[in-house]
Protein backbone atom coordinates (compact mmCIF):
# COMPACT_ATOMS: atom_id res chain seq x y z
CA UNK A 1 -11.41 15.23 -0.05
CA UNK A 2 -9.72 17.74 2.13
CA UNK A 3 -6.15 19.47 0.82
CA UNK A 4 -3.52 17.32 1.87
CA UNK A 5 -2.50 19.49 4.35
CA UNK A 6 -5.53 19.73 6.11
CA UNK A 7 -5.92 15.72 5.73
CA UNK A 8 -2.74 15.16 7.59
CA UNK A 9 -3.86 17.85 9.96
CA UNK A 10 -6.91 15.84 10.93
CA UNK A 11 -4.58 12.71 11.00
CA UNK A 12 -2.34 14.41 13.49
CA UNK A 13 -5.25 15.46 15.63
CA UNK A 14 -6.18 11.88 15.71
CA UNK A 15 -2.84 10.17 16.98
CA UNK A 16 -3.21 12.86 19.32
CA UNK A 17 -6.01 11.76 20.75
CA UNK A 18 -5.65 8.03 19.99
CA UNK A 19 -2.13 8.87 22.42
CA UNK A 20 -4.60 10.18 25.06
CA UNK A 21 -7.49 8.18 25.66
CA UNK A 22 -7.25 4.90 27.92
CA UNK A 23 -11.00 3.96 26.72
CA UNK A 24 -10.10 1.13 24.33
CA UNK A 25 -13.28 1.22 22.51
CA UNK A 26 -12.38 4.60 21.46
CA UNK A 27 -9.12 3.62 20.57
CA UNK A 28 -10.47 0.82 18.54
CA UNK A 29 -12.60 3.90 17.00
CA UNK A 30 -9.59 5.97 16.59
CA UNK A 31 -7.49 3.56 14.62
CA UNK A 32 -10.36 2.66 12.12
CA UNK A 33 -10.68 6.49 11.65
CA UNK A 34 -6.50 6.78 11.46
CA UNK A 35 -6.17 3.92 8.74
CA UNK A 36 -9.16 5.14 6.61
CA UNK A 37 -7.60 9.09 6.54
CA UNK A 38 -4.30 7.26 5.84
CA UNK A 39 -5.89 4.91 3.12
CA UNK A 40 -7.26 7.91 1.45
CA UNK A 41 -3.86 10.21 1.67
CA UNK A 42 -2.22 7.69 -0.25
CA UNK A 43 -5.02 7.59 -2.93
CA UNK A 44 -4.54 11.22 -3.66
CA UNK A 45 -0.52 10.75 -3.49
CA UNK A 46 -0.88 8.00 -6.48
CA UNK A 47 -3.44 10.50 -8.12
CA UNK A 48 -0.91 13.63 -7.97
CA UNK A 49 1.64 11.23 -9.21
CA UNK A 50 -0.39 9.84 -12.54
CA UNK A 51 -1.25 13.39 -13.23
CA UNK A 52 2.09 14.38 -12.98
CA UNK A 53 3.14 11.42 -15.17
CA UNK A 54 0.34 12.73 -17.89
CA UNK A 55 1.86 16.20 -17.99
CA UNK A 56 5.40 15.23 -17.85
CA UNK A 57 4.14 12.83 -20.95
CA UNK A 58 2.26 15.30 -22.72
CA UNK A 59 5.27 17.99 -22.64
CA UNK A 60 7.83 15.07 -24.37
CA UNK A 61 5.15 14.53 -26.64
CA UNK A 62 4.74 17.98 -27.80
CA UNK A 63 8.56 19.00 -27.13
CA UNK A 64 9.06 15.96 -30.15
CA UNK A 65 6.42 17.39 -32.47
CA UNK A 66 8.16 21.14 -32.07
């Protein structure tokens, strides 16, 4: 997976051209694509969080042991 900025980059390109096309099969095609990106933005968003959780667990863990 792409950095989050350049996932939400894509994403942006997307509505762009989900804003500009009148075809509505390709806007059909355009809102699969915009609700899979957006699926997987929020997977990596929980990820960062439960690693963050981890570390900020690991640090009170050692901080009691000091």
């Amino acid at each position: 997976m792409d950095s989050f900025d350049e996932a939400y980059a894509r994403y942006l390109k997307l509505l762009a051209k989900l804003d500009r096309t009148d075809d509505v099969a390709e806007k059909n095609q355009l809102f699969r694509q915009l609700t899979h990106l957006l699926c997987e933005l929020e997977q990596n968003l929980k990820a960062v969080k439960v690693k963050q959780y981890e570390n900020w667990s690991r640090r009170e863990e050692l901080a009691y042991w000091i």
